[in-house]
PDB file of N, CA and C in Angstrom:
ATOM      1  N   UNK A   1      88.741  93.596 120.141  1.00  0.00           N
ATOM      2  CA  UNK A   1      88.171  94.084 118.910  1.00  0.00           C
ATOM      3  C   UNK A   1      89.261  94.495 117.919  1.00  0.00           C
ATOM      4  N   UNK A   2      90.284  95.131 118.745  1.00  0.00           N
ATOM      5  CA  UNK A   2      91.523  95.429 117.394  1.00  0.00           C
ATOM      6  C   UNK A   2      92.177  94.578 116.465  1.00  0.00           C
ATOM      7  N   UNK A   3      91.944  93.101 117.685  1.00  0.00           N
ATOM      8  CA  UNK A   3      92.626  91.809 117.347  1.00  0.00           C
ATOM      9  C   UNK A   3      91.837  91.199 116.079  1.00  0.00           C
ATOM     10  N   UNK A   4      90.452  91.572 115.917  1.00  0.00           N
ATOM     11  CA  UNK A   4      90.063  91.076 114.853  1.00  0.00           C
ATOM     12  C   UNK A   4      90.003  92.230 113.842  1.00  0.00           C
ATOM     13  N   UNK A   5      89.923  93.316 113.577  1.00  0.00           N
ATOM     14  CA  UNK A   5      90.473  93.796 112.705  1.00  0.00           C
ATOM     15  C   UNK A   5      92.189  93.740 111.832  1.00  0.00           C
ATOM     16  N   UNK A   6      92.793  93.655 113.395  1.00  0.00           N
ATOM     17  CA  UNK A   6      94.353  93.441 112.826  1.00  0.00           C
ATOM     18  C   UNK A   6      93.928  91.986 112.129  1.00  0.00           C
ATOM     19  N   UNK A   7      93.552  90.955 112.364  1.00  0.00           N
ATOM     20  CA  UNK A   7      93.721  89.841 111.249  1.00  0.00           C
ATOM     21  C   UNK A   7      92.899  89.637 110.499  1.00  0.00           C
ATOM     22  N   UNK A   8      92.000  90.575 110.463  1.00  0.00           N
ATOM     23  CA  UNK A   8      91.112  91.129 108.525  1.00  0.00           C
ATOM     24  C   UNK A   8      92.081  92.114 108.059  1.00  0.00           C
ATOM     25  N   UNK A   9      93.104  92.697 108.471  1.00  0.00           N
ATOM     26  CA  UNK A   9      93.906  93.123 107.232  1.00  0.00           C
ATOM     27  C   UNK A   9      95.375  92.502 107.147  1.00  0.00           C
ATOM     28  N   UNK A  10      95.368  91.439 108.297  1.00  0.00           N
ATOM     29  CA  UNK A  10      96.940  90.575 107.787  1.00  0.00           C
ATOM     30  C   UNK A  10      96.314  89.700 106.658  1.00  0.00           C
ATOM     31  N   UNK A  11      94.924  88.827 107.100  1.00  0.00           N
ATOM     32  CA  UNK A  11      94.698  88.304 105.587  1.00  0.00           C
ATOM     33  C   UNK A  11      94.332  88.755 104.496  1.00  0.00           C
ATOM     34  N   UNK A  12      93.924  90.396 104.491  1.00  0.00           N
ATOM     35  CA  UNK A  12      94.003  91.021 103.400  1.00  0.00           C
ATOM     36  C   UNK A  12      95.518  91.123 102.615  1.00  0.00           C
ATOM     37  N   UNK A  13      96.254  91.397 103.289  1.00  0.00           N
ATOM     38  CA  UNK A  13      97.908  91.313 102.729  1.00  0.00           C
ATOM     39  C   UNK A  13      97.730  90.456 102.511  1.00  0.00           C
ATOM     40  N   UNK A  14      97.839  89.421 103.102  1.00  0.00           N
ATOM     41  CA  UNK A  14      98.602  87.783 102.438  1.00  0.00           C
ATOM     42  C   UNK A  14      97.387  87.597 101.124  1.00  0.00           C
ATOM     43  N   UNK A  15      95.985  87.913 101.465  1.00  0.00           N
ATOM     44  CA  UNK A  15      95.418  87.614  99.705  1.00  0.00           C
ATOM     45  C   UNK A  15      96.166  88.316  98.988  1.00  0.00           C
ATOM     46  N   UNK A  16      96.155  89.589  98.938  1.00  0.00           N
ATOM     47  CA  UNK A  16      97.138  90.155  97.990  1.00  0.00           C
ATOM     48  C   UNK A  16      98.620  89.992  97.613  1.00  0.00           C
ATOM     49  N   UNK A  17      98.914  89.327  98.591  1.00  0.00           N
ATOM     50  CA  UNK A  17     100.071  88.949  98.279  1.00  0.00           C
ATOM     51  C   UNK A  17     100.684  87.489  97.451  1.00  0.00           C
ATOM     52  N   UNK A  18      99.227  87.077  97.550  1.00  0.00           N
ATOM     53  CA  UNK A  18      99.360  85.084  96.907  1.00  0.00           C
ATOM     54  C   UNK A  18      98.983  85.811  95.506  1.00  0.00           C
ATOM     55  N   UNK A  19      98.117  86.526  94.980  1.00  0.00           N
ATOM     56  CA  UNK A  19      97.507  86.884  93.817  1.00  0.00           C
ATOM     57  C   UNK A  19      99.158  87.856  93.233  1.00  0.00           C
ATOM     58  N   UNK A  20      99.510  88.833  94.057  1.00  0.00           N
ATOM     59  CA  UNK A  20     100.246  89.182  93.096  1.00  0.00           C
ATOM     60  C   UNK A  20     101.548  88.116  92.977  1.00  0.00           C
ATOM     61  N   UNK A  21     102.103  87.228  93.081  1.00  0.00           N
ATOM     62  CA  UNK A  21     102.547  85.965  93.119  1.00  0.00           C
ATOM     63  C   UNK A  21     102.176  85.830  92.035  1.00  0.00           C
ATOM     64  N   UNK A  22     100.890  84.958  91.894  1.00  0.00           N
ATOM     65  CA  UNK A  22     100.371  84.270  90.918  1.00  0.00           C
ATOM     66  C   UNK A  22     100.225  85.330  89.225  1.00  0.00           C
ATOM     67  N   UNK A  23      99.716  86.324  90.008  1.00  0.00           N
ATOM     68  CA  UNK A  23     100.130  87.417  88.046  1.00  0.00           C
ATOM     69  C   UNK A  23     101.442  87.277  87.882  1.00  0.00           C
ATOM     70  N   UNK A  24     102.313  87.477  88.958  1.00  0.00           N
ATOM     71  CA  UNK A  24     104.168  87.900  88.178  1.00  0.00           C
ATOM     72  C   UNK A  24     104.446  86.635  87.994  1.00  0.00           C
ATOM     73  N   UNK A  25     103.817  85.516  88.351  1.00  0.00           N
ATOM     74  CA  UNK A  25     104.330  84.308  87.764  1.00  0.00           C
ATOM     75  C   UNK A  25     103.338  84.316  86.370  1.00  0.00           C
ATOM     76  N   UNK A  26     102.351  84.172  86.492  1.00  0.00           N
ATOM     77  CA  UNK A  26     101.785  84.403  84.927  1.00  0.00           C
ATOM     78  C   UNK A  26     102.849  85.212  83.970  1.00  0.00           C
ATOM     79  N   UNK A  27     102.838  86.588  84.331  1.00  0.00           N
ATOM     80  CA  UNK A  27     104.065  87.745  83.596  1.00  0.00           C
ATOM     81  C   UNK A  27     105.739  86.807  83.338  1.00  0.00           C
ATOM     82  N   UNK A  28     105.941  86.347  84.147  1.00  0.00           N
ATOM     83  CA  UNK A  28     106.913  85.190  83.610  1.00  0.00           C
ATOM     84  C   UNK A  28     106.746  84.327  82.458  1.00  0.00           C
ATOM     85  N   UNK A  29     105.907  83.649  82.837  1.00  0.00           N
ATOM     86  CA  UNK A  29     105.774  82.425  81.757  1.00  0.00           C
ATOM     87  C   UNK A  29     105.206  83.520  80.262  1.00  0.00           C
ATOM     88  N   UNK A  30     104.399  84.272  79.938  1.00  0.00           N
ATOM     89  CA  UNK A  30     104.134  84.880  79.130  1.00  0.00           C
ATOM     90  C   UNK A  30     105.277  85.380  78.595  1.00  0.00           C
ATOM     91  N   UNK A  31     106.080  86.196  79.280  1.00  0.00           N
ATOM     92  CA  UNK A  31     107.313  86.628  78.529  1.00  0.00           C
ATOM     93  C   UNK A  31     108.008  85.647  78.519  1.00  0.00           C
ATOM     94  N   UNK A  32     108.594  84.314  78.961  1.00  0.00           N
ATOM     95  CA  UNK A  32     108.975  83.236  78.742  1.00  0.00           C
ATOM     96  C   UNK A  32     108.776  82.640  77.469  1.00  0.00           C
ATOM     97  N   UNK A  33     107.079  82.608  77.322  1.00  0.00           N
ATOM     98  CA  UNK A  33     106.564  82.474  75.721  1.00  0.00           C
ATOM     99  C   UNK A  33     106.861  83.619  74.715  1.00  0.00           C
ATOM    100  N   UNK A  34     106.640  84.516  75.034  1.00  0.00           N
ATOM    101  CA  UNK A  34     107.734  85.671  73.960  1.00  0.00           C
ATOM    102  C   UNK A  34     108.842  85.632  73.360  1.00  0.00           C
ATOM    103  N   UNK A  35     109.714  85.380  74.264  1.00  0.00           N
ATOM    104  CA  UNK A  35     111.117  85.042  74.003  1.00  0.00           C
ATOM    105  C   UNK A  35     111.547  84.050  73.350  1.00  0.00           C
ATOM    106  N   UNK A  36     110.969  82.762  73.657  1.00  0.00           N
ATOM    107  CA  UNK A  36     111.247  81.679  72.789  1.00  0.00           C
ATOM    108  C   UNK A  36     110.433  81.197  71.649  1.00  0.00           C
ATOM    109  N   UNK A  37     109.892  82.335  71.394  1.00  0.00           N
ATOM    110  CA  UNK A  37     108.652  82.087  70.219  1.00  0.00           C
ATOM    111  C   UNK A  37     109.226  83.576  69.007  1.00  0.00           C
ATOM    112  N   UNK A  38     110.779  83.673  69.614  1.00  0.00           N
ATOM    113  CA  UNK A  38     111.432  85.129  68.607  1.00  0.00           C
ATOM    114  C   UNK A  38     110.322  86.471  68.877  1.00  0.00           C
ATOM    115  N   UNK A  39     109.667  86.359  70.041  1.00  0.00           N
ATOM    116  CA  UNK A  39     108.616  87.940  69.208  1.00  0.00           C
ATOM    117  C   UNK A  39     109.579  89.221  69.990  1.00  0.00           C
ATOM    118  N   UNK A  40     110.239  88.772  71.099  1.00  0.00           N
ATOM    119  CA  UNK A  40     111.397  89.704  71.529  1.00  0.00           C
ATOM    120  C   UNK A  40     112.981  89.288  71.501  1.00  0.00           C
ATOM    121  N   UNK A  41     113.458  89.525  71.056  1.00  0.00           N
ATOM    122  CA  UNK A  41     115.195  89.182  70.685  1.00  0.00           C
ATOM    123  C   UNK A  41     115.715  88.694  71.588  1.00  0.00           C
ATOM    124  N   UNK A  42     115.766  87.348  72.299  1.00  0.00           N
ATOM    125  CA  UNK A  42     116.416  87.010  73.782  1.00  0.00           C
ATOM    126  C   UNK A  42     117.303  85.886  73.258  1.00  0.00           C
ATOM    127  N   UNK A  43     118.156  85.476  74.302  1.00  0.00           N
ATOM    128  CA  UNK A  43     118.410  83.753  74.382  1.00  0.00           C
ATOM    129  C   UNK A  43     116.785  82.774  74.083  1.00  0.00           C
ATOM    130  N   UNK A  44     116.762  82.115  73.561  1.00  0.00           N
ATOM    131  CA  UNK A  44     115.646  80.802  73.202  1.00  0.00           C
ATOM    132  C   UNK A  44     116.211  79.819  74.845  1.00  0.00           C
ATOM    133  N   UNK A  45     117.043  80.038  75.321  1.00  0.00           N
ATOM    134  CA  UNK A  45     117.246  79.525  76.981  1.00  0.00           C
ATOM    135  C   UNK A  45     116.708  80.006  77.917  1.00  0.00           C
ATOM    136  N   UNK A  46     116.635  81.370  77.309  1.00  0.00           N
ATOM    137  CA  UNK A  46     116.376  82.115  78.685  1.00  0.00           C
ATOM    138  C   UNK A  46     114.401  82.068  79.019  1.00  0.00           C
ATOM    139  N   UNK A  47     114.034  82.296  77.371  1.00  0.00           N
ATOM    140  CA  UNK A  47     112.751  82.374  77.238  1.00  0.00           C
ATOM    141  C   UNK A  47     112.111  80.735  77.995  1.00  0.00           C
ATOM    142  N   UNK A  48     113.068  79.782  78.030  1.00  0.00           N
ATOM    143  CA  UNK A  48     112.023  78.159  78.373  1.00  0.00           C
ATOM    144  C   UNK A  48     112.043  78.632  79.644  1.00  0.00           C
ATOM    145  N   UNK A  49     113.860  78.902  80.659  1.00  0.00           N
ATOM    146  CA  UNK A  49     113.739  79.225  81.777  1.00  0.00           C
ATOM    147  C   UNK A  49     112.642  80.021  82.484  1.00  0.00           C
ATOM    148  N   UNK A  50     112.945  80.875  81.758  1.00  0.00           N
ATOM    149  CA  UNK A  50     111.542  81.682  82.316  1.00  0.00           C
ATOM    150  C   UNK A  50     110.146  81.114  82.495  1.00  0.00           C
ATOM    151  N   UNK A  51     110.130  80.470  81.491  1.00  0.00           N
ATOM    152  CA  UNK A  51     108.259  79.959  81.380  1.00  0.00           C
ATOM    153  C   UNK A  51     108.449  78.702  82.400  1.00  0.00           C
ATOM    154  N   UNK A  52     109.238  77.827  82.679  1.00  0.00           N
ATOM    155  CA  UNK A  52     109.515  76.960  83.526  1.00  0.00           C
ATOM    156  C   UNK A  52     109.276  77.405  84.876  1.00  0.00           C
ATOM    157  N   UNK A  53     110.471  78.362  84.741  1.00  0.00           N
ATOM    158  CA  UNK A  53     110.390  79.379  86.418  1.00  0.00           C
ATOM    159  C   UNK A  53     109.002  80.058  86.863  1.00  0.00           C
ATOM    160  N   UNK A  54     108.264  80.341  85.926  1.00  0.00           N
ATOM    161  CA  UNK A  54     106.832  80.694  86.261  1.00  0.00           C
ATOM    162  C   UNK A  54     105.987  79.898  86.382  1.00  0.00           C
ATOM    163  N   UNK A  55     105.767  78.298  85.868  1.00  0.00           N
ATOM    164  CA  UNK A  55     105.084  77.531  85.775  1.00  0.00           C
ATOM    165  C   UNK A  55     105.249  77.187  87.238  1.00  0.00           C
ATOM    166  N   UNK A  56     107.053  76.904  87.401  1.00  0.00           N
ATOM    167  CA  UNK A  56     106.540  76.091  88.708  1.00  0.00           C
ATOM    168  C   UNK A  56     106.417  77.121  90.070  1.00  0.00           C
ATOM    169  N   UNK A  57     106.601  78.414  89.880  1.00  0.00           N
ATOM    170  CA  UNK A  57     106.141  79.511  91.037  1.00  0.00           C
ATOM    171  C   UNK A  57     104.592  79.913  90.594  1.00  0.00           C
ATOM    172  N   UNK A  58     103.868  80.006  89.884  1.00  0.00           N
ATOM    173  CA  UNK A  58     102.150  79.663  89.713  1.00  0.00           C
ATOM    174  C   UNK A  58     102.150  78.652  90.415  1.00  0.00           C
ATOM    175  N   UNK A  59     102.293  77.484  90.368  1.00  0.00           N
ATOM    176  CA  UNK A  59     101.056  76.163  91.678  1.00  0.00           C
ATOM    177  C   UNK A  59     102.217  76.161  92.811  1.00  0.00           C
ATOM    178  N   UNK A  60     103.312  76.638  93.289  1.00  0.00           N
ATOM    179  CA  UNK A  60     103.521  76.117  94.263  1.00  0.00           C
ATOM    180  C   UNK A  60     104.249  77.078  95.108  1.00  0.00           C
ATOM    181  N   UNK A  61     104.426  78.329  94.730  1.00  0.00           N
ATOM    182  CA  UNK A  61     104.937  79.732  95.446  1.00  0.00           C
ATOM    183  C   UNK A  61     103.525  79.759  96.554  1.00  0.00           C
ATOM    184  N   UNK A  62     102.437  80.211  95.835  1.00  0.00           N
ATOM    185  CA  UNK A  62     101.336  80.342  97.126  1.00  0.00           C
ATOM    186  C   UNK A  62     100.923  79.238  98.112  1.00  0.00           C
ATOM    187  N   UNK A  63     101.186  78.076  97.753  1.00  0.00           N
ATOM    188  CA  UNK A  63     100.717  76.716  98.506  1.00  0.00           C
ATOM    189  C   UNK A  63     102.217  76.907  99.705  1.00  0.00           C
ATOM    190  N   UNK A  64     103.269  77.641  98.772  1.00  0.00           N
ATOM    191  CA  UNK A  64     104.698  77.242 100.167  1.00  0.00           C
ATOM    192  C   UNK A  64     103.956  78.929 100.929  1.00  0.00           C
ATOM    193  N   UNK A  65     103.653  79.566 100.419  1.00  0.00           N
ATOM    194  CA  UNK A  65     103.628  81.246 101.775  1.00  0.00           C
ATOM    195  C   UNK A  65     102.423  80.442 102.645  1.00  0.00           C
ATOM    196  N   UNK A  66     101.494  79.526 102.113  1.00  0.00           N
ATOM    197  CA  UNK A  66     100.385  79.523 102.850  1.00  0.00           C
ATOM    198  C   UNK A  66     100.836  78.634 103.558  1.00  0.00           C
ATOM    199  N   UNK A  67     101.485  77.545 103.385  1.00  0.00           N
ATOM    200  CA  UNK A  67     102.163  76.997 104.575  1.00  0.00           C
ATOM    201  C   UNK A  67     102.919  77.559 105.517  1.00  0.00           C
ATOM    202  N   UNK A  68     103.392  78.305 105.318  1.00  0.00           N
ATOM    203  CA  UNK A  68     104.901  78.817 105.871  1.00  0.00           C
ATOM    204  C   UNK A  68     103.774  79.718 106.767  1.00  0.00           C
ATOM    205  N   UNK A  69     102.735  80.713 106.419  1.00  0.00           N
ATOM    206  CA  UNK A  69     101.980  81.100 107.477  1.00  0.00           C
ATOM    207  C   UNK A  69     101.392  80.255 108.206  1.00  0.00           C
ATOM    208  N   UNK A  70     100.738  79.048 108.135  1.00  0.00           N
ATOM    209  CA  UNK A  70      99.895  78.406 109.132  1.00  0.00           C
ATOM    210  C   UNK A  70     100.721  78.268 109.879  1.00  0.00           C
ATOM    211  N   UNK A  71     102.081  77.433 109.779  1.00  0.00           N
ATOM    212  CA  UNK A  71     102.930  77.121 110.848  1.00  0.00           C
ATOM    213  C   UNK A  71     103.590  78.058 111.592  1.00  0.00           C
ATOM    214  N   UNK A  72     103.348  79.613 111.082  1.00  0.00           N
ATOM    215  CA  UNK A  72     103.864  80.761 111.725  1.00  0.00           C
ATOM    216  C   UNK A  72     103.316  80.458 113.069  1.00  0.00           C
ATOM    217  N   UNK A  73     102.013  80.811 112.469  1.00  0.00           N
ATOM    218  CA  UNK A  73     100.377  81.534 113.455  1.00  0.00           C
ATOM    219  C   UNK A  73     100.591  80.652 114.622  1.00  0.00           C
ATOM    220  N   UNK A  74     100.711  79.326 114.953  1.00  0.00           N
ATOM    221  CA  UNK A  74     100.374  78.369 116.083  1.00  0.00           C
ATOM    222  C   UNK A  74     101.941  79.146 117.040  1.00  0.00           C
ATOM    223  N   UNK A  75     102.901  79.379 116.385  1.00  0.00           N
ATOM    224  CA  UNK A  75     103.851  80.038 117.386  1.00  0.00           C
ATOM    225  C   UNK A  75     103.478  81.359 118.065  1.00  0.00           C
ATOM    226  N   UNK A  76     102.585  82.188 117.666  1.00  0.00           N
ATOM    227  CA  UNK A  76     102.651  83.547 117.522  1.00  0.00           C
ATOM    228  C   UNK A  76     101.771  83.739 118.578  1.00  0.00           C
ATOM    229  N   UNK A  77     100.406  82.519 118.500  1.00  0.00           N
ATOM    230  CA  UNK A  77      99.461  82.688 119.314  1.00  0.00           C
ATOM    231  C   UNK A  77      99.636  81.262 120.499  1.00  0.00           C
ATOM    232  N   UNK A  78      99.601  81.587 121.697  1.00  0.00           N
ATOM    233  CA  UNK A  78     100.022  80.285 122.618  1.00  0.00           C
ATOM    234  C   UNK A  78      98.402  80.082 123.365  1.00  0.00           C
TER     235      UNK A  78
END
């Protein structure tokens, strides 16, 4: 019985943990668009980097943790 509680709150972490992923990559690319749109005083380099660096950690930061867990789990459990 503990065993299924302990993994209703490991996949509670890992949801929370793909979502907050996915906002600080949103919060990237947004300030990414700030920056290179002059509304905050940066490099116009730094602002694409950024929105780049968030674009491609939005679709593919949570698809690599969710992999990287499935292939955990089959070791963990024999």
């Amino acid at each position: 019985m503990n065993e299924i509680h302990g993994g209703e709150a490991l996949a509670r972490k890992r949801y929370l943990l793909l979502n907050a992923v996915r906002i600080g990559s949103l919060g990237a690319i947004l300030l990414g668009i700030a920056i290179a749109r002059n509304v905050i005083d940066l490099p116009f380099a730094l602002g694409v980097v950024l929105s780049v660096g968030g674009l491609i950690a939005f679709f593919f930061a949570p698809r690599t943790l969710a992999r990287r867990w499935k292939a955990g789990a089959g070791e963990r459990n024999p």
